[in-house]
N, C-alpha and C. Protein backbone atom coordinates (compact mmCIF):
# COMPACT_ATOMS: atom_id res chain seq x y z
N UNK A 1 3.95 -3.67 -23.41
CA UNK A 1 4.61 -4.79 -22.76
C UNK A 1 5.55 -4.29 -21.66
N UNK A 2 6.53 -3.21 -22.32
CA UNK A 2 7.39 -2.71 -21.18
C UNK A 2 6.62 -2.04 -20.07
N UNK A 3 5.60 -1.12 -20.23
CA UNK A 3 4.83 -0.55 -18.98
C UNK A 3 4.12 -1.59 -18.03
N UNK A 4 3.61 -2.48 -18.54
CA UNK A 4 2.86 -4.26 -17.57
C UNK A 4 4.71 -4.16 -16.75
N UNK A 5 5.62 -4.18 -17.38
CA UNK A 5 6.72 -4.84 -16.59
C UNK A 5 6.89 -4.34 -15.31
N UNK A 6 7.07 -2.84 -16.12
CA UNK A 6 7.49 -1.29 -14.99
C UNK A 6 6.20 -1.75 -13.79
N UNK A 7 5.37 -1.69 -14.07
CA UNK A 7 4.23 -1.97 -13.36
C UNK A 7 3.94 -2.41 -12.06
N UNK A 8 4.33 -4.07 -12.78
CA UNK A 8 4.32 -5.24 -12.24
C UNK A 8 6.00 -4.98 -11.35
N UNK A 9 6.50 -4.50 -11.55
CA UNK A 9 8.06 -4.63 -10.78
C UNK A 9 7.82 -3.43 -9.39
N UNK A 10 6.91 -2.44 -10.03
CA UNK A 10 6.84 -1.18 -8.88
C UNK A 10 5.58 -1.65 -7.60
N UNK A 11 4.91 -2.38 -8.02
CA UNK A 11 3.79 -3.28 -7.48
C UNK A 11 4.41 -4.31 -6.23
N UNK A 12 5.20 -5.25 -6.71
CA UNK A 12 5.29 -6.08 -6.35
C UNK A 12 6.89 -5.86 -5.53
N UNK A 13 8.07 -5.28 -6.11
CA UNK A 13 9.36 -4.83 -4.91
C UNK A 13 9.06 -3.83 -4.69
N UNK A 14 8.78 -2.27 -5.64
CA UNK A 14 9.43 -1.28 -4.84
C UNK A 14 8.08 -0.93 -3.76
N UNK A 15 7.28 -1.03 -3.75
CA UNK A 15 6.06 -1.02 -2.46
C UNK A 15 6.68 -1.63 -0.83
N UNK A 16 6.82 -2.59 -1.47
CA UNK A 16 7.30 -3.37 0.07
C UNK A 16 8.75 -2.63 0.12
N UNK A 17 9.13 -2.90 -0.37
CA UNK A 17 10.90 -1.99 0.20
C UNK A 17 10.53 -0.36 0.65
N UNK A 18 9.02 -0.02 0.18
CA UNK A 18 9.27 1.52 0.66
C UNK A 18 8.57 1.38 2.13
N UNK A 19 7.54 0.05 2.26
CA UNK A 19 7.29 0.21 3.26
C UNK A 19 8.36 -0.27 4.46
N UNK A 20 8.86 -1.46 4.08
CA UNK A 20 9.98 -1.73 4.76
C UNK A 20 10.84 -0.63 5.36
N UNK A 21 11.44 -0.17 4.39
CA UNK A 21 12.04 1.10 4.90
C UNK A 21 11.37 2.14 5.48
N UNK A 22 10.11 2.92 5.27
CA UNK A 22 9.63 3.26 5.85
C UNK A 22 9.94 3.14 7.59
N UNK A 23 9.46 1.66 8.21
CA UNK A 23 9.27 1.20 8.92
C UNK A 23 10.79 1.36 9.89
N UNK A 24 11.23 0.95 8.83
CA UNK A 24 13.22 0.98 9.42
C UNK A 24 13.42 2.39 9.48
N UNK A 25 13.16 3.12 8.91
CA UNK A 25 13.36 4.63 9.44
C UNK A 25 12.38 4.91 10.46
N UNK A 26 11.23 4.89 10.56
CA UNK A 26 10.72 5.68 11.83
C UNK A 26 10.78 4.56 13.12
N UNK A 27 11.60 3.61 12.83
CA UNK A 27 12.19 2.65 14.19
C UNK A 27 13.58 3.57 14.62
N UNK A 28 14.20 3.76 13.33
CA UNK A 28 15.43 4.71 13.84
C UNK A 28 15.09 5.96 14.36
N UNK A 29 14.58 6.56 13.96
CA UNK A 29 14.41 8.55 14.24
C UNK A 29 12.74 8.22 14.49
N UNK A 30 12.40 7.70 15.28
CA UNK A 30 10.73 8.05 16.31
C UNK A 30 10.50 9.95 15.72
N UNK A 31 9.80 10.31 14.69
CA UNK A 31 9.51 11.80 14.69
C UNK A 31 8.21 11.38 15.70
N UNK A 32 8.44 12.72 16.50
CA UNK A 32 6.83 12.87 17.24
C UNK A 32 6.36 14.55 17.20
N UNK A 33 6.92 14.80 15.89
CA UNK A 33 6.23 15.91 15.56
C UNK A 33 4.65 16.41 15.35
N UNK A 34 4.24 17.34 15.26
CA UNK A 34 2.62 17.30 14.78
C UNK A 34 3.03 16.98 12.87
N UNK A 35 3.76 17.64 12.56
CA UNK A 35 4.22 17.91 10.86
C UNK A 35 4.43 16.23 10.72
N UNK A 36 5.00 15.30 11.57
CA UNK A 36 4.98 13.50 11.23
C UNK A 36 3.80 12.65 11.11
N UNK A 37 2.92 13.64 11.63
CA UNK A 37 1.29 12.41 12.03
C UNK A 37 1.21 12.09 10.99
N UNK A 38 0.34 12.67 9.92
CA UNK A 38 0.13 12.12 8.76
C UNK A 38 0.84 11.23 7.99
N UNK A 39 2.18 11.67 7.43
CA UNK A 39 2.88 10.40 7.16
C UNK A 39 2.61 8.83 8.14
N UNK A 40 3.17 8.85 9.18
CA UNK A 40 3.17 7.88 10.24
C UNK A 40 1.36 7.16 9.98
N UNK A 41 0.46 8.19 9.78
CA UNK A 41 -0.85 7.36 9.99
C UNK A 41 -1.23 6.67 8.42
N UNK A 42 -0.43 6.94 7.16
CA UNK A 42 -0.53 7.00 5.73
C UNK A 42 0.44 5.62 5.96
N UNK A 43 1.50 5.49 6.54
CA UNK A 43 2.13 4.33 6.64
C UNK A 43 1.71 3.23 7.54
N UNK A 44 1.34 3.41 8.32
CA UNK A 44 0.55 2.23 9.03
C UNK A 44 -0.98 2.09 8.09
N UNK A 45 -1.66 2.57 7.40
CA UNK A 45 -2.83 2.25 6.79
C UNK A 45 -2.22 1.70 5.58
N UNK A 46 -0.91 2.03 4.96
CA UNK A 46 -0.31 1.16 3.72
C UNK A 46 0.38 0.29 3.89
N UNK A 47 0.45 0.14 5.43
CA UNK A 47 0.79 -1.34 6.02
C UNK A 47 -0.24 -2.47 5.92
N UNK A 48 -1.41 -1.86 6.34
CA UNK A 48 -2.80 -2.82 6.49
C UNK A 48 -3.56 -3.23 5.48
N UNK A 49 -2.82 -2.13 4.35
CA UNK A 49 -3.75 -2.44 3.11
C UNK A 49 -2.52 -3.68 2.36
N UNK A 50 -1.52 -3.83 2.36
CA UNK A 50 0.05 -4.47 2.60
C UNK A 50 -0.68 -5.99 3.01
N UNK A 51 -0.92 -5.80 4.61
CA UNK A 51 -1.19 -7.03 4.92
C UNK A 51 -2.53 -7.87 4.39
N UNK A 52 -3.36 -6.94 3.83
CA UNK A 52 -4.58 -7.56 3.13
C UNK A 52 -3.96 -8.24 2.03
N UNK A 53 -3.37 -7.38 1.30
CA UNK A 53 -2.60 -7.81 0.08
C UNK A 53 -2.22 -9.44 0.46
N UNK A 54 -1.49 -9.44 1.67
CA UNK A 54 -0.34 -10.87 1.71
C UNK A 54 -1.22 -12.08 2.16
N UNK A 55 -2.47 -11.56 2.84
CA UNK A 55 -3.49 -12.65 3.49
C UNK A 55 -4.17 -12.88 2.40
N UNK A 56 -5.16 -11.86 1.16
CA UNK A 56 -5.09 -12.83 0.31
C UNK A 56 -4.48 -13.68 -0.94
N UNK A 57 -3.68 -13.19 -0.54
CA UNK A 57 -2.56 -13.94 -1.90
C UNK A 57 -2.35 -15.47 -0.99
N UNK A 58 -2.15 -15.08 0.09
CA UNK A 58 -1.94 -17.20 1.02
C UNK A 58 -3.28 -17.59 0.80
N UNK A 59 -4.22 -16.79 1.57
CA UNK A 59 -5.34 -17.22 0.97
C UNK A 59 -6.01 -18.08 0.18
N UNK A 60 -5.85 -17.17 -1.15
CA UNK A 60 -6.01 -17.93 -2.32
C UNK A 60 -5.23 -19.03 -2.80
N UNK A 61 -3.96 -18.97 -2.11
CA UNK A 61 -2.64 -20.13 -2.49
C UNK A 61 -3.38 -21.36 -2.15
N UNK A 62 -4.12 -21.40 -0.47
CA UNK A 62 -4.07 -22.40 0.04
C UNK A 62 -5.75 -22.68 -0.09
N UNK A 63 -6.70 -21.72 -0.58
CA UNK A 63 -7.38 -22.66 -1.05
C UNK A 63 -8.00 -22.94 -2.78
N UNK A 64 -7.30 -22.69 -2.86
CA UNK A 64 -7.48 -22.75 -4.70
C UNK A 64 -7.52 -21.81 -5.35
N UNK A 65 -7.62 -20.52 -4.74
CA UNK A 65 -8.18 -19.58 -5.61
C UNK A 65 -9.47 -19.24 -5.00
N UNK A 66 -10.04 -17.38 -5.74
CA UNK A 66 -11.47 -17.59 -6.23
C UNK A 66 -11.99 -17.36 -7.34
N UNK A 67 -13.45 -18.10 -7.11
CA UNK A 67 -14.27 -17.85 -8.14
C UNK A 67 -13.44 -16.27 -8.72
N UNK A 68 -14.26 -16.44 -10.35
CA UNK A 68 -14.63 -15.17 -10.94
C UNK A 68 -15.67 -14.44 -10.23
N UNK A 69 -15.24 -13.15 -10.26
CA UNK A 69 -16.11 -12.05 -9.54
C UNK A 69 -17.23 -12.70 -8.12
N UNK A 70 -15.72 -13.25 -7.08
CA UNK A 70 -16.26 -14.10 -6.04
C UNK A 70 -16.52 -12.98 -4.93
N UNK A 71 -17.59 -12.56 -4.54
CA UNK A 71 -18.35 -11.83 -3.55
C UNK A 71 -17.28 -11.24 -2.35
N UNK A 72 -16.24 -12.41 -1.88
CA UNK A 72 -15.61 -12.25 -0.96
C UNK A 72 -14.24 -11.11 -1.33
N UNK A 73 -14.17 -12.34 -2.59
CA UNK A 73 -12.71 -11.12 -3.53
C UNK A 73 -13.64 -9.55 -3.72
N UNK A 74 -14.44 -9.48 -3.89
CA UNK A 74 -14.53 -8.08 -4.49
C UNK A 74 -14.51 -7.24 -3.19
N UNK A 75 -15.40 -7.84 -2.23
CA UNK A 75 -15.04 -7.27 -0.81
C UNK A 75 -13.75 -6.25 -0.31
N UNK A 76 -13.19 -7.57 -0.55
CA UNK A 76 -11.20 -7.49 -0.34
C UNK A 76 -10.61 -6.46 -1.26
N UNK A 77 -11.33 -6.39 -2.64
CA UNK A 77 -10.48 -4.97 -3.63
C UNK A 77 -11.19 -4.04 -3.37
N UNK A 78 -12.54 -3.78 -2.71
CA UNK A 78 -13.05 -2.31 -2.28
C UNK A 78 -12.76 -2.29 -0.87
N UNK A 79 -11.92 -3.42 -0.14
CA UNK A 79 -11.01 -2.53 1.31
C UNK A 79 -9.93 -2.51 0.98
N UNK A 80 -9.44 -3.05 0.17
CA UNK A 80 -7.86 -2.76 0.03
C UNK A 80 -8.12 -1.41 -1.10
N UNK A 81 -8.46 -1.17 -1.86
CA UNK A 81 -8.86 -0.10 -3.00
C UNK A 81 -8.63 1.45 -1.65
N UNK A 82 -9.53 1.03 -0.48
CA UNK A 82 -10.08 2.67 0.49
C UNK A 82 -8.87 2.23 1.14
N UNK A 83 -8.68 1.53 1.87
CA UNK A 83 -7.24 1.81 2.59
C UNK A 83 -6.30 2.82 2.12
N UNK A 84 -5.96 1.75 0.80
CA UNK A 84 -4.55 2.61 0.24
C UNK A 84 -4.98 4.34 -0.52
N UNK A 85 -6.76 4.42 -0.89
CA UNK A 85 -6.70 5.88 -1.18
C UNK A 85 -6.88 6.69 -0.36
N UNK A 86 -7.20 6.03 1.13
CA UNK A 86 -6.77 6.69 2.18
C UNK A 86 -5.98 7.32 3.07
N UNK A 87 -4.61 6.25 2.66
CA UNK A 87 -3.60 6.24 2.97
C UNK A 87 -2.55 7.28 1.92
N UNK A 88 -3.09 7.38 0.53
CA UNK A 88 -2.45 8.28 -0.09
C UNK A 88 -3.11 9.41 -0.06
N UNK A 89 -4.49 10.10 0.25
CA UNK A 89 -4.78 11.35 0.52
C UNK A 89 -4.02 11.60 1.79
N UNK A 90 -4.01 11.35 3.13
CA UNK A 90 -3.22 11.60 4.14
C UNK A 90 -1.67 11.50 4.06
N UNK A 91 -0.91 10.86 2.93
CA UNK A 91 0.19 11.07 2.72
C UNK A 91 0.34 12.40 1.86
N UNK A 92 -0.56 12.60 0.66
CA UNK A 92 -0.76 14.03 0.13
C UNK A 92 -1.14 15.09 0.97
N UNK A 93 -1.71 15.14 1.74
CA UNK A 93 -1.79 15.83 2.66
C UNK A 93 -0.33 16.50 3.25
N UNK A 94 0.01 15.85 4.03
CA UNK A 94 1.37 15.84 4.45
C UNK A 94 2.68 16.04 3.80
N UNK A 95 2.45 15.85 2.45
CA UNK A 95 3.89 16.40 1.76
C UNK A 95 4.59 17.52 2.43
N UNK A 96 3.78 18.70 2.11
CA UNK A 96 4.28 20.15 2.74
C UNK A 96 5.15 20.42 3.60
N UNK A 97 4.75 19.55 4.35
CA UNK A 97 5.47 19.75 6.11
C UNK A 97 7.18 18.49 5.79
N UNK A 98 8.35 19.31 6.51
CA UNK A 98 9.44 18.10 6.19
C UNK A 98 9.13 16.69 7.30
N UNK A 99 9.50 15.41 6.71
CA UNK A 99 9.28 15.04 7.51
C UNK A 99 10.09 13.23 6.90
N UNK A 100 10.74 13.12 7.82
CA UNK A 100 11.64 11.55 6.92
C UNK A 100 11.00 10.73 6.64
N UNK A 101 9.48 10.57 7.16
CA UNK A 101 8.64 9.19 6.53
C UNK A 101 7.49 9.58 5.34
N UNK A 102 7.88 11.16 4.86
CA UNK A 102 6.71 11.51 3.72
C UNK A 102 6.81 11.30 2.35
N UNK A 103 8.21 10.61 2.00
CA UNK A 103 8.09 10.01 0.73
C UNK A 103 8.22 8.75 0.71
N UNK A 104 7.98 8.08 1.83
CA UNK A 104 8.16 6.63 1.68
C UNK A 104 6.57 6.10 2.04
N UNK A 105 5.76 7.61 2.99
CA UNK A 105 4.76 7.14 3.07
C UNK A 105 3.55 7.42 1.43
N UNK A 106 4.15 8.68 0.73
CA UNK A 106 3.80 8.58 -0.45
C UNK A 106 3.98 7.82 -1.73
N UNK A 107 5.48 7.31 -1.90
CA UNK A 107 4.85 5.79 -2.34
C UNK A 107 4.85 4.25 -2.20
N UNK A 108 4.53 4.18 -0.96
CA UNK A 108 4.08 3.26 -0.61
C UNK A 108 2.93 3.07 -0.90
N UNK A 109 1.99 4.24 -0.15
CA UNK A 109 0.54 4.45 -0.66
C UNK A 109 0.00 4.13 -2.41
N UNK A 110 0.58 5.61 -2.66
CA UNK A 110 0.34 5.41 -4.25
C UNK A 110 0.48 3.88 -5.05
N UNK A 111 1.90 3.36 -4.36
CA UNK A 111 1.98 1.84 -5.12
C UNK A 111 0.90 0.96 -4.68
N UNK A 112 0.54 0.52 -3.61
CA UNK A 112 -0.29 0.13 -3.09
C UNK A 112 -2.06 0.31 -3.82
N UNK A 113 -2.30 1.28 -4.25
CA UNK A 113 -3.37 1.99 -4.75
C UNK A 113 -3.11 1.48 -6.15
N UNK A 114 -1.93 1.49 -6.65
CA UNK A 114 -1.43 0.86 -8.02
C UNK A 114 -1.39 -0.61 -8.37
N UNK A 115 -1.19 -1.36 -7.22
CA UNK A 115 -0.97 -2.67 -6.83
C UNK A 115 -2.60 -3.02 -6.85
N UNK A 116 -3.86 -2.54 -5.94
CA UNK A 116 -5.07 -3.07 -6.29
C UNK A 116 -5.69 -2.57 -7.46
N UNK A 117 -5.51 -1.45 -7.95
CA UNK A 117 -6.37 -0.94 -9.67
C UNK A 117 -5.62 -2.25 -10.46
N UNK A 118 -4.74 -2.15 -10.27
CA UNK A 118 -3.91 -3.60 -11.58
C UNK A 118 -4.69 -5.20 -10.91
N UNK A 119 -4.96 -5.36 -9.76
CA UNK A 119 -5.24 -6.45 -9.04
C UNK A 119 -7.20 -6.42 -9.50
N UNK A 120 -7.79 -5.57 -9.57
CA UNK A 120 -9.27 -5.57 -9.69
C UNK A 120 -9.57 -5.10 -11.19
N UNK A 121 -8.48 -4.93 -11.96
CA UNK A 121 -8.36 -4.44 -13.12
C UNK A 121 -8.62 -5.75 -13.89
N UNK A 122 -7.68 -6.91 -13.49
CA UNK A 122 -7.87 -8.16 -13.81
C UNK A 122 -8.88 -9.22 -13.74
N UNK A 123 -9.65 -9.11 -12.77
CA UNK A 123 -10.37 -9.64 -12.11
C UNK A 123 -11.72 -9.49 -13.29
């Protein structure tokens, strides 16, 4: 019961606050290092997998829902699924090197990746 909570709480705030911040830091300190790419490209792809997330959640708000195992939804959890394990190999990648957006781009990612296994887990 307590791990669904932990879960469901790291899913749903601390993802967006890392990307948020994320975002608010590399608005403040622009790195244009070679050692920043990866982070920077791990955070904009756990942005997109982010915004899939928020389009279908209105989505579904505004039109009822879908079906069980609806063609379109499963679509949506095997691009949101590659985004974010995309976005966390290129953030793993990048640990090594210092860099201010590599732990926000690592879990962001990872949550994100955590956020659709729990999301297609259900399904």
């Amino acid at each position: 019961m307590y791990v669904l909570l932990v879960l469901l709480v790291v899913a749903y705030i601390a993802v967006p606050v890392l990307l948020i911040s994320g975002w608010v830091t590399w608005a403040r300190h622009p790195d244009a290092t070679p050692s920043s790419a990866l982070p920077l490209i791990s955070l904009a792809i756990s942005a997109a997998s982010g915004l899939l997330a928020a389009g279908t959640v209105i989505h579904a708000t505004t039109m009822g829902g879908f079906r069980f195992y609806d063609p379109t939804l499963m679509r949506i959890f095997r691009w949101g699924l590659l985004l974010s394990l995309i976005a966390s190999a290129l953030s793993l990648a990048g640990i090594r090197k210092p860099s201010a957006l590599r732990w926000h781009a690592i879990g962001s990612s990872l949550g994100m990746f955590l956020m659709w296994f729990i999301w297609a887990g259900m399904e």
